[in-house]
C-alpha atoms as a PDB file:
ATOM      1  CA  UNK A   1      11.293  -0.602  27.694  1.00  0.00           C
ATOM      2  CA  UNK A   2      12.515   1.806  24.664  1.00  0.00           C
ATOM      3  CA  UNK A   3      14.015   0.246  21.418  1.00  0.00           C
ATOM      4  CA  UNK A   4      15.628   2.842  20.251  1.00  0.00           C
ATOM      5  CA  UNK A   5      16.890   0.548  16.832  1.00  0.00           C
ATOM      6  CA  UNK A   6      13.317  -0.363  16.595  1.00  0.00           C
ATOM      7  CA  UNK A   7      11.796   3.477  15.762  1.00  0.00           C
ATOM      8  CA  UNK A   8      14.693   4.682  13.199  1.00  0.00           C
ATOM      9  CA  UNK A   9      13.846   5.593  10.183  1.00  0.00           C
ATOM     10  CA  UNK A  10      16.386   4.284   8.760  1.00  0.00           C
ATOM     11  CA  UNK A  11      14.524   0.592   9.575  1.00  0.00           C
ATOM     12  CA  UNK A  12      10.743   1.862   9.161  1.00  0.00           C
ATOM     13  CA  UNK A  13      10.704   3.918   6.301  1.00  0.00           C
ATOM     14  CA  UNK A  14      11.398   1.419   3.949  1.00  0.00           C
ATOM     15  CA  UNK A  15       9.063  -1.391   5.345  1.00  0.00           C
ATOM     16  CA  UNK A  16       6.452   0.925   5.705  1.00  0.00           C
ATOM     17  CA  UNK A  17       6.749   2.064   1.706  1.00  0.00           C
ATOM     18  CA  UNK A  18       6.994  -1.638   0.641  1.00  0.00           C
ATOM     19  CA  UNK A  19       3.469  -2.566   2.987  1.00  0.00           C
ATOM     20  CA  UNK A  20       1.963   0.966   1.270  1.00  0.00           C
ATOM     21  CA  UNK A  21       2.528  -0.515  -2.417  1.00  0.00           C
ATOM     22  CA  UNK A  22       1.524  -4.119  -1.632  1.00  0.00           C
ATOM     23  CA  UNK A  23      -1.749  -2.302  -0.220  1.00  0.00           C
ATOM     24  CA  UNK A  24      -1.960  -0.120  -3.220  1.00  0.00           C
ATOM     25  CA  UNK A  25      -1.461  -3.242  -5.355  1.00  0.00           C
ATOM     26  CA  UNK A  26      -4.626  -4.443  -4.016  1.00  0.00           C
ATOM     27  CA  UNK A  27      -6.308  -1.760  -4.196  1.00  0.00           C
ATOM     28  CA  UNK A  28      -5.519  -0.742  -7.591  1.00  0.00           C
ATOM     29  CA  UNK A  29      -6.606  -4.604  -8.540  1.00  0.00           C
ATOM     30  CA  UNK A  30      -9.932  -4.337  -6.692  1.00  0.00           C
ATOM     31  CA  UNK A  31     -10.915  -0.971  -8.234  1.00  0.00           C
ATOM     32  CA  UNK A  32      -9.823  -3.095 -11.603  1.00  0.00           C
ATOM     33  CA  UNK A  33      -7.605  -0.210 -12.827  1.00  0.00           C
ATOM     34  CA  UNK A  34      -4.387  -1.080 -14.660  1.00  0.00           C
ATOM     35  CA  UNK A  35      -1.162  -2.101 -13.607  1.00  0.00           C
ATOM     36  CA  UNK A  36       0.483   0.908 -15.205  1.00  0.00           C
ATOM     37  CA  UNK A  37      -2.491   3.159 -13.498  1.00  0.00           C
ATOM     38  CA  UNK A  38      -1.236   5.791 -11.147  1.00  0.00           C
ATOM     39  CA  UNK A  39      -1.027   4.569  -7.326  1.00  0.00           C
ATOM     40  CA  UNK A  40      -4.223   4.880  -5.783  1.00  0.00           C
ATOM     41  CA  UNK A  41      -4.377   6.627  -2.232  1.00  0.00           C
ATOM     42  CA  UNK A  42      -5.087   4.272   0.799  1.00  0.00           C
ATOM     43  CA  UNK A  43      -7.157   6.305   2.946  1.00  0.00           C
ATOM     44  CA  UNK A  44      -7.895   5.357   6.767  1.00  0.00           C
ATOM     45  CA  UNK A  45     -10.710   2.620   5.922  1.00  0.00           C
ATOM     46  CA  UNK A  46      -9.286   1.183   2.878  1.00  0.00           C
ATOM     47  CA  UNK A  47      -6.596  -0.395   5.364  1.00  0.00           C
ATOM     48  CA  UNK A  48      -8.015  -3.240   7.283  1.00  0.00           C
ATOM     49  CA  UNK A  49     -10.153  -4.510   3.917  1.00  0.00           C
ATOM     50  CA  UNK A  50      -6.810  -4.441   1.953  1.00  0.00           C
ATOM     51  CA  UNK A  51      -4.642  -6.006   5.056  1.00  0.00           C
ATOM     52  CA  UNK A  52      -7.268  -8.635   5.078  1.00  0.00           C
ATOM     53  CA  UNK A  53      -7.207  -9.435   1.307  1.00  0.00           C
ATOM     54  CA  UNK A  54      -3.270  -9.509   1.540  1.00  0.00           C
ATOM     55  CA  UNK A  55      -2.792 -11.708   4.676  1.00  0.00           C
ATOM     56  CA  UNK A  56      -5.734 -14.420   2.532  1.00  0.00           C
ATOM     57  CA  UNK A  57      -3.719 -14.441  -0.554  1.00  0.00           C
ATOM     58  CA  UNK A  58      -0.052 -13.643   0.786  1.00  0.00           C
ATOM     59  CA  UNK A  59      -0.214 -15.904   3.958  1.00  0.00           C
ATOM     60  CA  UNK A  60      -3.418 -18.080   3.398  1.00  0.00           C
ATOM     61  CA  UNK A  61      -5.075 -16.689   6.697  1.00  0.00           C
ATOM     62  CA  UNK A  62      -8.679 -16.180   6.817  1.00  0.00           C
ATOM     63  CA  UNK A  63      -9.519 -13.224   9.299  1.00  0.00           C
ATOM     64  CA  UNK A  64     -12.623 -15.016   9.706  1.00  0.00           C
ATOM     65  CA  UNK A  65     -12.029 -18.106  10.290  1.00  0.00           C
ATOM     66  CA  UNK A  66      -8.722 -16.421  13.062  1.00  0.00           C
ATOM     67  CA  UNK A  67     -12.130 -14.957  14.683  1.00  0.00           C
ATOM     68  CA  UNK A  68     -13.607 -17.792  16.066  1.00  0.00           C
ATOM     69  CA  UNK A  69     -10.612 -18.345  17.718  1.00  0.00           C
ATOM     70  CA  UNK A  70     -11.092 -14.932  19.578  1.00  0.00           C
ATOM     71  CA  UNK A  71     -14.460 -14.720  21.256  1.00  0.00           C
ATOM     72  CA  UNK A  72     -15.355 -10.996  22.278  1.00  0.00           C
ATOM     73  CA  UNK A  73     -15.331 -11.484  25.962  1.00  0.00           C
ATOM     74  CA  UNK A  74     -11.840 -12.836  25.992  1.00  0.00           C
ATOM     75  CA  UNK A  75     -10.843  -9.807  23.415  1.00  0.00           C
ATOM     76  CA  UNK A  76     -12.986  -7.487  25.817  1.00  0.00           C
ATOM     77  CA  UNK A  77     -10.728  -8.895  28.998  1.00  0.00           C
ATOM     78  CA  UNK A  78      -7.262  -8.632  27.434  1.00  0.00           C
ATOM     79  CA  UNK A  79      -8.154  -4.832  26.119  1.00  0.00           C
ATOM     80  CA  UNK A  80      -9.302  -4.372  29.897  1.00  0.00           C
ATOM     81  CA  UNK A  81      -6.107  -5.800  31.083  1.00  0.00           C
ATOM     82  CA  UNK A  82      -3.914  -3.568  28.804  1.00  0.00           C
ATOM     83  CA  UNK A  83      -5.604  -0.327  29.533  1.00  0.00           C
ATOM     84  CA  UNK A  84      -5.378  -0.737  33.409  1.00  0.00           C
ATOM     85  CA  UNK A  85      -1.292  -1.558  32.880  1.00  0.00           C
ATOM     86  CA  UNK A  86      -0.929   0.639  31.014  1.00  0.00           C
ATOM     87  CA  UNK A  87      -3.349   3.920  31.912  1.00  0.00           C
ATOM     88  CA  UNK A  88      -4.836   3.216  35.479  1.00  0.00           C
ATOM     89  CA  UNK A  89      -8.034   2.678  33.395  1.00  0.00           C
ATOM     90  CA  UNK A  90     -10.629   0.230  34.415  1.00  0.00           C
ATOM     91  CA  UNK A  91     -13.268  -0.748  31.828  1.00  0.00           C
ATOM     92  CA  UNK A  92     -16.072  -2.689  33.629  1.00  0.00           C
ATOM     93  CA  UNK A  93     -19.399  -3.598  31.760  1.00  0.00           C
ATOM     94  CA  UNK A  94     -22.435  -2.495  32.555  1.00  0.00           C
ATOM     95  CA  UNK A  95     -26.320  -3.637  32.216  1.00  0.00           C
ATOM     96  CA  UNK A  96     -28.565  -1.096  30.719  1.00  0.00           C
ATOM     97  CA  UNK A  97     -31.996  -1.926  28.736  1.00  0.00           C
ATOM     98  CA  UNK A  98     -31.717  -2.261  25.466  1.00  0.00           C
ATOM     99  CA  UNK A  99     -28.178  -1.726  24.924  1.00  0.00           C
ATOM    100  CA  UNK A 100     -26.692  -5.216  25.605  1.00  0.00           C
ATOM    101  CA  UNK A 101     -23.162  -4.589  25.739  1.00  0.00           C
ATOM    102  CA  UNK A 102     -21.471  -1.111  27.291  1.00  0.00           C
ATOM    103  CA  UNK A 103     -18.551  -0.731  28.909  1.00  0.00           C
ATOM    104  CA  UNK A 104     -17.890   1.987  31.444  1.00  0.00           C
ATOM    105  CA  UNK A 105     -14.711   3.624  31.803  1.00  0.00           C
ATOM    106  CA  UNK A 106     -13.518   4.483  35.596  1.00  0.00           C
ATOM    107  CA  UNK A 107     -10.590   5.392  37.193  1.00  0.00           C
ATOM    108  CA  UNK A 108      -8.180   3.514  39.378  1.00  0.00           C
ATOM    109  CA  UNK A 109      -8.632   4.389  43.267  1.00  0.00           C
ATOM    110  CA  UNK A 110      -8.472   7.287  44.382  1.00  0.00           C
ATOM    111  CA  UNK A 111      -9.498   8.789  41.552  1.00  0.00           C
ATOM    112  CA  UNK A 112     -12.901  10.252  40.747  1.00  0.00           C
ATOM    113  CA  UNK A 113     -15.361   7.078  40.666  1.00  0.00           C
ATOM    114  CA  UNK A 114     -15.840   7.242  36.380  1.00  0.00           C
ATOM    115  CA  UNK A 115     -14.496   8.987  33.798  1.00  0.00           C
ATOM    116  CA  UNK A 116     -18.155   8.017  31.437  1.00  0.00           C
ATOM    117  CA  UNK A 117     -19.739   5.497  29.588  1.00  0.00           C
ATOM    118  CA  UNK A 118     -18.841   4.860  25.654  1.00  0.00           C
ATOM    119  CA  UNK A 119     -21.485   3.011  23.622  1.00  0.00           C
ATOM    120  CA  UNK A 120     -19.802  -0.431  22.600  1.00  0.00           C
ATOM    121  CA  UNK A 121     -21.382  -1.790  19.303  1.00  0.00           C
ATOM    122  CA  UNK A 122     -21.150  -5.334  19.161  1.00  0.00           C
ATOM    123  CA  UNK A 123     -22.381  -6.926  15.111  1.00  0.00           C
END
């Protein structure tokens, strides 16, 4: 279902300026530069590190204690779930030597049997 309220810009624009500054708050306290010190840019990777550090200090959550609360299979099921609703998409995991965890991507029926096989690094 569409929100339309939900996507204005009117609504988003601001929050999303407000979560850029708390991020570049962080950032510019990490890289130790002064308060007064131009806004530093947030690029692409500098976003989960400075989420994290914000959610510890603003909220008192601990993304790493929240993970053991998330095993990867259970995380690897839900994402399976989501992408069949909401693509056709099956993921299904597959055995190969020495690779111990890859997924393989294949299509609802009648579709073509699989779409491929994307390397899944698990740390």
């Amino acid at each position: 279902m569409y929100h339309g309220w939900l996507f204005t810009p009117g609504w988003v624009r601001p929050q999303a300026d407000k979560e850029l500054q708390l991020l570049q708050s962080y950032k510019r306290r990490h890289l130790g530069l002064p308060p007064s010190s131009a806004a530093p840019s947030i690029r692409g990777w500098d976003r989960n590190f400075y989420s994290a550090l914000a959610k510890r200090e603003e909220c008192g959550l601990d993304t790493r204690k929240l993970a053991s609360y998330l095993p990867l299979a259970s995380c690897l099921r839900g994402l399976s779930l989501i992408v069949e609703r909401l693509y056709g998409i099956h993921l299904r995991e597959v055995d190969l030597e020495p690779v111990r965890a890859l997924f393989s991507l294949t299509l609802a029926p009648p579709a073509p049997p699989s779409l491929g096989s994307p390397h899944l690094e698990v740390r």
